[in-house]
Protein backbone atom coordinates (compact mmCIF):
# COMPACT_ATOMS: atom_id res chain seq x y z
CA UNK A 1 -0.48 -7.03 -20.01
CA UNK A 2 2.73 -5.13 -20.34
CA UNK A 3 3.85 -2.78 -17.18
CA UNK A 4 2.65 0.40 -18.80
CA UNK A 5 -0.63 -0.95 -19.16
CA UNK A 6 -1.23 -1.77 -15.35
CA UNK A 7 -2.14 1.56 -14.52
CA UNK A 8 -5.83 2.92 -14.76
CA UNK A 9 -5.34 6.78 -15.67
CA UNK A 10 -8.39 7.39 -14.15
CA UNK A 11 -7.46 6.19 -10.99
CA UNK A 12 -3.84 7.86 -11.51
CA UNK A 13 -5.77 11.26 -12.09
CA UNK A 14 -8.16 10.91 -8.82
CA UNK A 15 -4.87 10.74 -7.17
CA UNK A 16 -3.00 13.41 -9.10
CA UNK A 17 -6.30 15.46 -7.93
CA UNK A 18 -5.50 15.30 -3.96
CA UNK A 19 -1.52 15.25 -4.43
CA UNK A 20 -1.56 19.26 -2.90
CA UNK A 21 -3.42 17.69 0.14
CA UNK A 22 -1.34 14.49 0.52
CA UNK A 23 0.08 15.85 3.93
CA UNK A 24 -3.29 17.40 5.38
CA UNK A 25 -4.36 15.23 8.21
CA UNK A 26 -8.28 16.52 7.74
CA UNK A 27 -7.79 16.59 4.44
CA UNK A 28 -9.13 13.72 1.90
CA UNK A 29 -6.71 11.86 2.44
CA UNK A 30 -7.38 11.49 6.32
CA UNK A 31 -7.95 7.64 6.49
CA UNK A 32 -4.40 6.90 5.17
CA UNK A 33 -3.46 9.32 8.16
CA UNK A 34 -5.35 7.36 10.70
CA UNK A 35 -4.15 4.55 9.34
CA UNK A 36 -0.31 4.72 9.14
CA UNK A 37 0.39 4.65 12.67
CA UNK A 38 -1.22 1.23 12.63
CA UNK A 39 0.31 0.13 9.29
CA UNK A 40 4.26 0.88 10.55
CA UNK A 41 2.74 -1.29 13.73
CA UNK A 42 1.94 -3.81 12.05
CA UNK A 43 5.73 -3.83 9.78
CA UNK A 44 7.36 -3.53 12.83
CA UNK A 45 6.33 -6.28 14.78
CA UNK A 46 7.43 -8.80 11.81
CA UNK A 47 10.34 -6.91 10.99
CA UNK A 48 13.87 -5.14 12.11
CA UNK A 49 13.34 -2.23 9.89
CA UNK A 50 16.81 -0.65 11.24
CA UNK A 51 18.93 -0.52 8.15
CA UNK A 52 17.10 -2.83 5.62
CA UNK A 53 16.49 -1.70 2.23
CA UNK A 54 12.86 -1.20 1.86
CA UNK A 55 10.90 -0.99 -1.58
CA UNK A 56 7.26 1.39 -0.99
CA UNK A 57 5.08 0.34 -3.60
CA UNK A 58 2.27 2.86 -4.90
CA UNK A 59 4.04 5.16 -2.25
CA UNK A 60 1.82 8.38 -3.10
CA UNK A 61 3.09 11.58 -1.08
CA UNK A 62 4.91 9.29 1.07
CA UNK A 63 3.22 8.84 4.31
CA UNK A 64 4.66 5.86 5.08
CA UNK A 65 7.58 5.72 3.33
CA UNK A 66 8.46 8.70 6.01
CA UNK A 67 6.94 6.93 8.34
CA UNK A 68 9.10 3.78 7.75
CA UNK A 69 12.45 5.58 7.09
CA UNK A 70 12.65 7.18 10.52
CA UNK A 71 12.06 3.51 11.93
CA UNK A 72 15.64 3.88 10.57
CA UNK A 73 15.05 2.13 7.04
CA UNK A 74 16.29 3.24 3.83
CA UNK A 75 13.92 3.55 1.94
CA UNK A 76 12.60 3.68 -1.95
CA UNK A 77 9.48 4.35 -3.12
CA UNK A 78 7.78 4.12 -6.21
CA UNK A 79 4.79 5.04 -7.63
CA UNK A 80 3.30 6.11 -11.33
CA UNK A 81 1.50 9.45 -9.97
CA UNK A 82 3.59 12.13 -10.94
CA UNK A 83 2.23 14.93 -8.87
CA UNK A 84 2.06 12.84 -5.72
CA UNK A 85 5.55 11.91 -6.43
CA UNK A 86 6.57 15.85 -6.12
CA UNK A 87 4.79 16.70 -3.23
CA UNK A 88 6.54 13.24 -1.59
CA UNK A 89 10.10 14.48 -2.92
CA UNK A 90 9.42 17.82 -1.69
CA UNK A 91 8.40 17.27 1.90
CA UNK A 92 11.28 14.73 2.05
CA UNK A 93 13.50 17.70 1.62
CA UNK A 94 11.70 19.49 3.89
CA UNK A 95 12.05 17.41 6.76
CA UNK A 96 15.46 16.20 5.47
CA UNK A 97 15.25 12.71 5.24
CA UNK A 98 16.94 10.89 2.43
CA UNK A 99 14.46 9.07 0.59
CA UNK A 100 14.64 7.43 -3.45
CA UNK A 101 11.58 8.36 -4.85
CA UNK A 102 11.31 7.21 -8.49
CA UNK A 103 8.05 7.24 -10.96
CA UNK A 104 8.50 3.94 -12.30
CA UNK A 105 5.56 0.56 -12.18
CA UNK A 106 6.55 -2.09 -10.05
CA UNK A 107 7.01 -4.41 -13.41
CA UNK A 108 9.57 -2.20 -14.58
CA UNK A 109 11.41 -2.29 -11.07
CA UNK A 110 10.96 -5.86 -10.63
CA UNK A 111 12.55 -6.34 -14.60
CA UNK A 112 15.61 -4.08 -13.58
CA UNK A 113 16.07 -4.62 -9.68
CA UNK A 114 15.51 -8.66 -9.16
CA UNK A 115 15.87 -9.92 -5.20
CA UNK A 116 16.92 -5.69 -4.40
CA UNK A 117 15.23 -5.33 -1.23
CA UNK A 118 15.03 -7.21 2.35
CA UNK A 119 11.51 -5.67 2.79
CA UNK A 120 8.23 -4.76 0.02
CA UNK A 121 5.86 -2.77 1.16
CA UNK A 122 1.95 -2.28 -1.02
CA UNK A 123 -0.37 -0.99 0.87
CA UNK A 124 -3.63 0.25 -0.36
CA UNK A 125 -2.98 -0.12 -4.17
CA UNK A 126 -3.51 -3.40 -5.07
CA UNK A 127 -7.37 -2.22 -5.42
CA UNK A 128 -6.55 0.34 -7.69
CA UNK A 129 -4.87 -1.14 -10.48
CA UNK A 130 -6.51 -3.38 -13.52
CA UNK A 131 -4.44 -6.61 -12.67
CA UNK A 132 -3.32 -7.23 -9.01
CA UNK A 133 -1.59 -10.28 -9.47
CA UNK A 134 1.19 -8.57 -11.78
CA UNK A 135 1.39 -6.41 -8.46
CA UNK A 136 2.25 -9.33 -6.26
CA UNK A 137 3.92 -11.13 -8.65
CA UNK A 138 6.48 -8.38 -8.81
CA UNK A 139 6.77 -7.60 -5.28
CA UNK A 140 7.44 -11.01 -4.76
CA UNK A 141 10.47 -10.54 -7.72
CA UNK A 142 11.77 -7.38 -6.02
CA UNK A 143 12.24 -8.35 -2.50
CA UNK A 144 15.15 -11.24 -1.77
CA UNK A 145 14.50 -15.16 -0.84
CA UNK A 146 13.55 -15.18 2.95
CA UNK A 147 12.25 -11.32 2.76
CA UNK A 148 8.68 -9.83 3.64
CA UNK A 149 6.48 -8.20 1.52
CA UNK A 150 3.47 -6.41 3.12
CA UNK A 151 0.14 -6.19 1.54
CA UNK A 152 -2.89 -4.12 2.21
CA UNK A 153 -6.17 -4.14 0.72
CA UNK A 154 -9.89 -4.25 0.48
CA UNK A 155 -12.19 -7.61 1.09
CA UNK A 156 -15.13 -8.08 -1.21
CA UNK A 157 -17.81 -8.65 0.89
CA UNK A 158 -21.29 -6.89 1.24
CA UNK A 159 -19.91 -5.65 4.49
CA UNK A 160 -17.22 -4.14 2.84
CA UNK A 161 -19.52 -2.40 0.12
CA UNK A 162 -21.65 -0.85 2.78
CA UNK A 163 -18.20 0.55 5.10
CA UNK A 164 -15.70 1.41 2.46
CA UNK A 165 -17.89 2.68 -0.25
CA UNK A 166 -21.51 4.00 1.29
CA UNK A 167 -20.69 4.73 4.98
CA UNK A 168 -16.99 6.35 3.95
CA UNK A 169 -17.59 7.84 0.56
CA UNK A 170 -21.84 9.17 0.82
CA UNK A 171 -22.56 9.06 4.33
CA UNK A 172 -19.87 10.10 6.53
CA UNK A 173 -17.62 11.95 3.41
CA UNK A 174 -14.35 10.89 4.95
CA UNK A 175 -13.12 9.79 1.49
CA UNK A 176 -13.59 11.85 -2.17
CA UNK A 177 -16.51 9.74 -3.81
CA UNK A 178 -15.17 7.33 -6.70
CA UNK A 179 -12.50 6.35 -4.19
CA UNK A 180 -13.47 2.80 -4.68
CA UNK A 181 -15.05 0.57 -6.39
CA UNK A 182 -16.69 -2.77 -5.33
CA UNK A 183 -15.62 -4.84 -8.43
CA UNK A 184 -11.76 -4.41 -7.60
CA UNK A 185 -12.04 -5.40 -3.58
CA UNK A 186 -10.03 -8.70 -3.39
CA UNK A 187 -10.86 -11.61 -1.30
CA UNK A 188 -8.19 -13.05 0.71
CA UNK A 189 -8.35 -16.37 -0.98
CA UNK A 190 -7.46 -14.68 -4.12
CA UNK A 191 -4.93 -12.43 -2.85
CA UNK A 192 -3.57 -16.07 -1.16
CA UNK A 193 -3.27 -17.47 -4.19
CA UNK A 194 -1.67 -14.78 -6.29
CA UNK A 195 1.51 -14.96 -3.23
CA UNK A 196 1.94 -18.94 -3.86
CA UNK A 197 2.04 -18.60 -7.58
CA UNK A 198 4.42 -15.78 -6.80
CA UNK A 199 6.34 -17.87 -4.16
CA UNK A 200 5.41 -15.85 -1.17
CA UNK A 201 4.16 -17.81 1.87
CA UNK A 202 1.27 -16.28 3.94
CA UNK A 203 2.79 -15.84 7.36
CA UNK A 204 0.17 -13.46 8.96
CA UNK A 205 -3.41 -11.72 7.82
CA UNK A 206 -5.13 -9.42 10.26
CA UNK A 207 -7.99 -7.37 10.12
CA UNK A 208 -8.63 -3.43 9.97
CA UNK A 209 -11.15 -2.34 12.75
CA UNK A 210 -12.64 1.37 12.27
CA UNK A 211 -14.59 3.42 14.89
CA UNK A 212 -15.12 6.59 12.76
CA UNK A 213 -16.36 8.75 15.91
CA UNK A 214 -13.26 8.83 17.44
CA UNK A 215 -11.19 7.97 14.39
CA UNK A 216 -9.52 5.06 15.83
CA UNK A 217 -8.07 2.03 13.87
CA UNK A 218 -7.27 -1.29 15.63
CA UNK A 219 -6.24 -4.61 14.23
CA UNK A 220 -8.56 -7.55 14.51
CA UNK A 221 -9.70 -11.54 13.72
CA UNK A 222 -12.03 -10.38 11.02
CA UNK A 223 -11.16 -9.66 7.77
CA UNK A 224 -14.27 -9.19 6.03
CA UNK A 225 -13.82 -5.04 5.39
CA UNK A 226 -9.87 -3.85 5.48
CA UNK A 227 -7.22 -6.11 6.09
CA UNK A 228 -3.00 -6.34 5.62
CA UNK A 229 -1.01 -9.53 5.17
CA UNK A 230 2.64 -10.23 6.05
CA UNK A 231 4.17 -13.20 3.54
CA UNK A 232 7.63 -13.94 3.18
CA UNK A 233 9.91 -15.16 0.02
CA UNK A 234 10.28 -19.07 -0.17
CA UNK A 235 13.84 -19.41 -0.11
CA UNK A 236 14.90 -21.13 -3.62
C-alpha cells in the first residue's frame, strides 16, 4: 500500500465536514475537547516537552498540537485533511503561536524526515485509516532511537461497540453518527505487535474512563473501551 493510498476519503470528508467547528467546545467535536486536557496529562508525565521537537500525527484543527506547544514544545503537525489543516493554521495565527502545519501522510514524512523528532504523537487516528500498522510503522521511523511515540485508540470489544458507537453516536449524540466503525477498533495485542515489528517498546498502556453526565475523563486499569499507550524507540 503506497502512502497515498492510506487514507479513506470518506473518512477524510467526515472530517473536512466539522473542520468550521474544530474549535467549538459543544460542538461535534466535544469529546476530543474533553479529552485533551487528559491526553497532554498523560504526555507530560512521560515526557519533558520543554523544547523537544514534537511530530502531531492526524493533527486535525490542532487541539493538541496547541495544547502541546504551550507546554513549551515546538511543534509540527501533520495531517491529510485539508480544511482542518486551515482552520488549525488559522487559529495558530490567531493566538500567535508558531506552529508547522503541513498536509502531508505520515509515510511521506517518515520517507523524507527519518529519526526528526524526540517526541510522536497519534492520537485518535489510527482507527480511521485502512492500514494502521503503516501508521506505527512510520511513527516509529520519524521519531529518534530512545524517543516516545504516543498512541491513542479504540479497543474492539463488545463493550466498546455499545460506548463508542451506540451510547456516543445514537443515544447520547455526543459524536456525528458514522464516527466509527467497529471493524477498525484495534485490540491492544495488535496494536503491541505492530510497535515491536516497528521497534518501539511498550512502556505504558492506560485506560480512558468516561462519565458522560458530567463530562469527565479519567485514566484507568481497563482498557477494554478507549485507551493511549506510551512506547519508546529501541535504541539501535
Amino acid at each position: 500500500m503506497t502512502p497515498a493510498q492510506n487514507a479513506d476519503p470518506k473518512e477524510l470528508q467526515r472530517f473536512e465536514a466539522v473542520a468550521a467547528h474544530w474549535w467549538d467546545p459543544q460542538g461535534p467535536l466535544k469529546t476530543l475537547h474533553g479529552m485533551n486536557p487528559l491526553r497532554l496529562r498523560f504526555i507530560k508525565e512521560r515526557v519533558d516537552l520543554a523544547g523537544r521537537k514534537v511530530l502531531d500525527v492526524g493533527c486535525g484543527g490542532g487541539l493538541l498540537t496547541e495544547a502541546m506547544t504551550a507546554a513549551g514544545a515546538n511543534v509540527t503537525g501533520i495531517d491529510l485533511a485539508h480544511e482542518a489543516l486551515l482552520v488549525a493554521r488559522l487559529h495558530a495565527i490567531e493566538n500567535g503561536l508558531a506552529i508547522d502545519y503541513c498536509e502531508t501522510s505520515v509515510e511521506d514524512l517518515a520517507h523524507t524526515s527519518p529519526a526528526a523528532f524526540d517526541v510522536v504523537t497519534c492520537l485518535e487516528m489510527l482507527e480511521h485509516v485502512p492500514d494502521p500498522a503503516s501508521v506505527v510503522a512510520s511513527c516509529a521511523r520519524l521519531v529518534k532511537p530512545g524517543g516516545r511515540v504516543f498512541f491513542s485508540t479504540i479497543n474492539r470489544t463488545p463493550k466498546a461497540w455499545l460506548m463508542a458507537v451506540v451510547g456516543a453516536e445514537y443515544v447520547l449524540n455526543i459524536l456525528p453518527r458514522g464516527t466509527h466503525e467497529y471493524a477498525r477498533f484495534i485490540r491492544p495485542s495488535e496494536l503491541a505487535a505492530w510497535m515491536r515489528a516497528a521497534g518501539l517498546a511498550t512502556e505504558t498502556i492506560s485506560g480512558v474512563r468516561y462519565w458522560p453526565v458530567v463530562n469527565h475523563y479519567a485514566l484507568s486499569p481497563v482498557v477494554d473501551v478507549n485507551y493511549l499507550v506510551c512506547a519508546r524507540r529501541e535504541e539501535p
